[in-house]
N, C-alpha and C. Protein backbone atom coordinates (compact mmCIF):
# COMPACT_ATOMS: atom_id res chain seq x y z
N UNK A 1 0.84 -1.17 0.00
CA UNK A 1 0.00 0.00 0.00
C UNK A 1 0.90 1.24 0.00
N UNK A 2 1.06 1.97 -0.61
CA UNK A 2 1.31 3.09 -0.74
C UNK A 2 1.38 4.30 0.57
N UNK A 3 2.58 4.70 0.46
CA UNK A 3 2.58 5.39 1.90
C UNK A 3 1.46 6.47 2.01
N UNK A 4 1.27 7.03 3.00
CA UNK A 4 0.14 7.97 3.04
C UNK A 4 -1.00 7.49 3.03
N UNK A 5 -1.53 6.27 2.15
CA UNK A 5 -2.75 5.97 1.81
C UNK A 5 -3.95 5.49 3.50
N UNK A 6 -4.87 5.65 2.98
CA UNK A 6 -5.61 5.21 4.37
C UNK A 6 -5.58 3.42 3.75
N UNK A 7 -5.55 2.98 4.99
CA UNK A 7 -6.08 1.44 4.94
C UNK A 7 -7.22 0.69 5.07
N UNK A 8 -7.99 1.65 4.42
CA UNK A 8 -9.54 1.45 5.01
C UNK A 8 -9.69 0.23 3.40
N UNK A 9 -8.91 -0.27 2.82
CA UNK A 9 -9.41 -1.71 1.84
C UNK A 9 -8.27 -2.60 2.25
N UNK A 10 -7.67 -2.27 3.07
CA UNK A 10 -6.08 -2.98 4.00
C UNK A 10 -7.20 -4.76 3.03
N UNK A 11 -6.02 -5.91 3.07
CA UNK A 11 -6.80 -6.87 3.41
C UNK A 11 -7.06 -7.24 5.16
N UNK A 12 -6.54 -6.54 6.43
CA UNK A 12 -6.38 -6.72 7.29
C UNK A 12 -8.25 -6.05 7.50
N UNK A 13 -8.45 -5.06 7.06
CA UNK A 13 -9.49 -4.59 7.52
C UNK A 13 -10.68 -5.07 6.55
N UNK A 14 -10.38 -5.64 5.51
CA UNK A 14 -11.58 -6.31 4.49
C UNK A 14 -11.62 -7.88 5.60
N UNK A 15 -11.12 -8.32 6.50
CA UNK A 15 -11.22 -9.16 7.10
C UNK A 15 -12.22 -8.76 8.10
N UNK A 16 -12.16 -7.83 8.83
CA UNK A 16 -12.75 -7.29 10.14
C UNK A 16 -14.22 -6.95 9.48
N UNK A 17 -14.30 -6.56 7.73
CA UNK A 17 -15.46 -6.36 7.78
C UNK A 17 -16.82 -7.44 7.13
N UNK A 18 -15.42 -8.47 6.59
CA UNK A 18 -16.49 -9.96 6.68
C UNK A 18 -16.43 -10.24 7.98
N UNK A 19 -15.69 -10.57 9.08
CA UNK A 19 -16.54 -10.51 10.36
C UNK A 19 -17.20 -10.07 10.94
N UNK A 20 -17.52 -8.78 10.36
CA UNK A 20 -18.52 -8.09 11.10
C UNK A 20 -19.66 -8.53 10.24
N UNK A 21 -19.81 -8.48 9.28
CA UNK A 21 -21.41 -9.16 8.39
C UNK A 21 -21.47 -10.64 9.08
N UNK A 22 -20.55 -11.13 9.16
CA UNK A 22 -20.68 -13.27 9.71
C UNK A 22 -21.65 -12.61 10.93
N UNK A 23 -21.15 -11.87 11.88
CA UNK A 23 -21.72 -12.05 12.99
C UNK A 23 -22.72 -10.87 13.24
N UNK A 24 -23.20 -10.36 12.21
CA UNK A 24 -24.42 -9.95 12.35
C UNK A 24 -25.48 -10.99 11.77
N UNK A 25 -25.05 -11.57 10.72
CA UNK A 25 -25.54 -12.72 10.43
C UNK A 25 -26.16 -13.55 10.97
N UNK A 26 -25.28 -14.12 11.99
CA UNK A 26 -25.13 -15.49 12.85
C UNK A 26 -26.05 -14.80 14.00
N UNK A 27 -26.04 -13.51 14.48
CA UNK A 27 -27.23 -13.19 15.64
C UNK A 27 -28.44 -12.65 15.04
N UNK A 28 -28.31 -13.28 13.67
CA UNK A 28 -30.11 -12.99 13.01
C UNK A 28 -30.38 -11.50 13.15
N UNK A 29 -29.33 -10.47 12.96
CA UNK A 29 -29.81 -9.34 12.53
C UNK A 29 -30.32 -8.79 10.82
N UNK A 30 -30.83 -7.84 10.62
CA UNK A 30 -30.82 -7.14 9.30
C UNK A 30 -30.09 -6.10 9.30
N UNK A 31 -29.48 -4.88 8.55
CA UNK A 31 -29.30 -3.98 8.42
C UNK A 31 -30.01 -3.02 9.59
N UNK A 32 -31.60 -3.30 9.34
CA UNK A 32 -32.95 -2.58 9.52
C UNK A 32 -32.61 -2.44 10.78
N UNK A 33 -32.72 -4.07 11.42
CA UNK A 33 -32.62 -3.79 13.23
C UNK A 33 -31.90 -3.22 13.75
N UNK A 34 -30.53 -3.26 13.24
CA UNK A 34 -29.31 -3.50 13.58
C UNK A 34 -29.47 -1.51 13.95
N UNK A 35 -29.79 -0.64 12.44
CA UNK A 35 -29.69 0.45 12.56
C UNK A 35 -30.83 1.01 13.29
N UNK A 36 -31.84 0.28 13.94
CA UNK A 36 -32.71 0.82 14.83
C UNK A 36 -32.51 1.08 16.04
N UNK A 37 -31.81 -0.44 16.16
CA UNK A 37 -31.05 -0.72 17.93
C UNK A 37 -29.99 0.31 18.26
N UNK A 38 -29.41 0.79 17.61
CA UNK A 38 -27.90 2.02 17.53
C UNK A 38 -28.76 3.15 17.16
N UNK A 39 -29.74 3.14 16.66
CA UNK A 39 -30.72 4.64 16.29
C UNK A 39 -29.43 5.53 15.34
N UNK A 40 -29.27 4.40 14.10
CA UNK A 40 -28.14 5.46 13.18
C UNK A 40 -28.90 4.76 11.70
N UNK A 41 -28.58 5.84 10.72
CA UNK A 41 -29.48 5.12 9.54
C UNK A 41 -28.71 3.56 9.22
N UNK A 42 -29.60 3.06 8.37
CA UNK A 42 -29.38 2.08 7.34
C UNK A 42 -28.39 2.40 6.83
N UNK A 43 -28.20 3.31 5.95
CA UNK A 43 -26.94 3.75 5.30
C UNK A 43 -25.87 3.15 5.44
N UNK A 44 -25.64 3.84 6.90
CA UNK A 44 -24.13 3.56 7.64
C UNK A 44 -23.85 2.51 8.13
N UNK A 45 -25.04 1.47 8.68
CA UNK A 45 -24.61 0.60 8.45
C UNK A 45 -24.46 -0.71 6.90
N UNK A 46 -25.01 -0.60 6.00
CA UNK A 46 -24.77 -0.61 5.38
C UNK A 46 -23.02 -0.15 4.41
N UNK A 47 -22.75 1.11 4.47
CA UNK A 47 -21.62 1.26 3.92
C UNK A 47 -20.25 1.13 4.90
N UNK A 48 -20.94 0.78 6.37
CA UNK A 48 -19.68 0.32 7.10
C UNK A 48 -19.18 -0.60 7.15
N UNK A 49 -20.30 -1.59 6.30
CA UNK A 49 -20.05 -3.57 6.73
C UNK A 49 -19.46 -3.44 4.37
N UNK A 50 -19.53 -2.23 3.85
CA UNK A 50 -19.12 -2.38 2.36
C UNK A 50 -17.68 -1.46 2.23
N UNK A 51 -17.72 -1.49 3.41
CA UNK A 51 -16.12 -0.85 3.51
C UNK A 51 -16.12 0.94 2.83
N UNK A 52 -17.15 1.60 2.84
CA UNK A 52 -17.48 2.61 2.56
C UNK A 52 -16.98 3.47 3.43
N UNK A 53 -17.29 3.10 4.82
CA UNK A 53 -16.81 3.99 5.57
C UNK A 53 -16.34 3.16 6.91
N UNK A 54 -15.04 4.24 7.19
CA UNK A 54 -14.70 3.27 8.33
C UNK A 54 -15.21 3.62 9.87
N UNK A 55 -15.29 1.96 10.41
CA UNK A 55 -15.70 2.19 11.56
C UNK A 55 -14.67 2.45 12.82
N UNK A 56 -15.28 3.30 13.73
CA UNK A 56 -14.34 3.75 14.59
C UNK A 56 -14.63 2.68 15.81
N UNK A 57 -13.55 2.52 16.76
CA UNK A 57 -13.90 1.64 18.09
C UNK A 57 -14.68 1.78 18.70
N UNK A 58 -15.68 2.36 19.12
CA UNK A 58 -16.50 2.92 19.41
C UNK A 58 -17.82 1.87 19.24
N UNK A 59 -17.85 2.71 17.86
CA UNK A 59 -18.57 2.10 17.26
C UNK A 59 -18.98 0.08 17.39
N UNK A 60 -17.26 -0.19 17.04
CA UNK A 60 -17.32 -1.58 16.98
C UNK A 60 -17.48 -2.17 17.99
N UNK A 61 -17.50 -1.92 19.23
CA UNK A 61 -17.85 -1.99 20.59
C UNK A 61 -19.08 -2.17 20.70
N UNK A 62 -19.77 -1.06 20.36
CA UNK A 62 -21.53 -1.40 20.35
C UNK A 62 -21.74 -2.47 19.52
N UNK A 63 -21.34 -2.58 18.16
CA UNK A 63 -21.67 -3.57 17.33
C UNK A 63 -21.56 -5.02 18.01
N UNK A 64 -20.31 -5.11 18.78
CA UNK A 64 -19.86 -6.35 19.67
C UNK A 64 -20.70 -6.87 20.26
N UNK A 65 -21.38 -6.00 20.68
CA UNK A 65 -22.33 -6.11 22.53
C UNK A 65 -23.80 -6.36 21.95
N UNK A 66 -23.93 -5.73 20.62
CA UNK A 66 -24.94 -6.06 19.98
C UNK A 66 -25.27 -7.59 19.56
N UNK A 67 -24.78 -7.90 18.47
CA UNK A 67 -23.97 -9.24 17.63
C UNK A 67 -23.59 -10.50 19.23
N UNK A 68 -23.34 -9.97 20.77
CA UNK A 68 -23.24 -11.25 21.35
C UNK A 68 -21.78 -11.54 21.29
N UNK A 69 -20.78 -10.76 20.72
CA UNK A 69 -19.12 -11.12 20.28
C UNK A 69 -18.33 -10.26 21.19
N UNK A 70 -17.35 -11.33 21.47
CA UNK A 70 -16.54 -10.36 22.56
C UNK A 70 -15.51 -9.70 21.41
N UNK A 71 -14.97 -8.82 21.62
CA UNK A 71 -13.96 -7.53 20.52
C UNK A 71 -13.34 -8.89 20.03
N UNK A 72 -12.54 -9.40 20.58
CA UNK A 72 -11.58 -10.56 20.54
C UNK A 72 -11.96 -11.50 19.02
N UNK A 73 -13.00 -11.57 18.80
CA UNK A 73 -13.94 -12.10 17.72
C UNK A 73 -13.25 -11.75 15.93
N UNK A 74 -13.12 -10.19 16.85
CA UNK A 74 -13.02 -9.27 15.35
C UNK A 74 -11.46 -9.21 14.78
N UNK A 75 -10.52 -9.70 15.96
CA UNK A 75 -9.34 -9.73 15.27
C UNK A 75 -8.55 -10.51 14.31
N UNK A 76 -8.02 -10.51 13.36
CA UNK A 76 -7.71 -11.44 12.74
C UNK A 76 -6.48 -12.29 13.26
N UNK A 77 -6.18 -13.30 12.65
CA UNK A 77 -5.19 -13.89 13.02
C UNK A 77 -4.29 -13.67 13.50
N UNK A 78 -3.42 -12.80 12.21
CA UNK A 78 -2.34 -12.54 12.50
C UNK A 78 -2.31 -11.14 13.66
N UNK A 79 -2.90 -10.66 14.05
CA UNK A 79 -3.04 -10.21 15.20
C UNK A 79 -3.26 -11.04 16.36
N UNK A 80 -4.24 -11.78 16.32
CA UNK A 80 -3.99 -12.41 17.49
C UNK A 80 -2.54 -13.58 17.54
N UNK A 81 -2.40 -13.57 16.66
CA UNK A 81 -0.91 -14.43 17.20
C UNK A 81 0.17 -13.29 17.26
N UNK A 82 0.09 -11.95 17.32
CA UNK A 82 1.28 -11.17 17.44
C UNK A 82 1.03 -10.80 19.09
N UNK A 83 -0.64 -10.76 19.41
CA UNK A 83 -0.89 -10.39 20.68
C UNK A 83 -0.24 -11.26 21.67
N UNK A 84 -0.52 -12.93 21.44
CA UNK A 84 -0.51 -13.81 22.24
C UNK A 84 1.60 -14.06 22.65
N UNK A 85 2.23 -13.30 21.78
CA UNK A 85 3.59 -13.30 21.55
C UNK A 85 4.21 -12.63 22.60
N UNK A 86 3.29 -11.37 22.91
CA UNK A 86 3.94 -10.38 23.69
C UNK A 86 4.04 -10.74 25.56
């Protein structure tokens, strides 16, 4: 990736955001609910799980607590094996 560039299509973060659709998935949400329960449009969620826009921690926190997933869920591998190193 190109210096400067944002990493918001990283493959590190196109990972975090098929996990985040699996496990909205897997707790039988829609878009619909999902943006009712957070009281934020469709939109955003929508273009946050299409890599449109990025999500802040915050954010992914609620999504966590929502979805039933502890943060831990959302990391990818190779993060968690750099974590488990230290």
């Amino acid at each position: 990736m190109p210096r400067g560039r944002s990493n918001l299509h990283s493959s590190r973060y196109k990972r975090l955001l098929t996990l985040l659709v699996r496990a909205r998935v897997e707790a039988e949400f829609t878009q619909v609910e999902v943006s009712h329960r957070l009281k934020k449009p469709q939109s955003r969620i929508s273009k946050s799980e299409r890599g449109e826009r990025r999500i802040d921690p915050t954010e992914l926190e609620d999504l966590a607590e929502l979805y039933g997933k502890d943060l831990s869920y959302f990391r990818t591998r190779r993060q968690a094996r750099r974590l488990r190193s230290l």
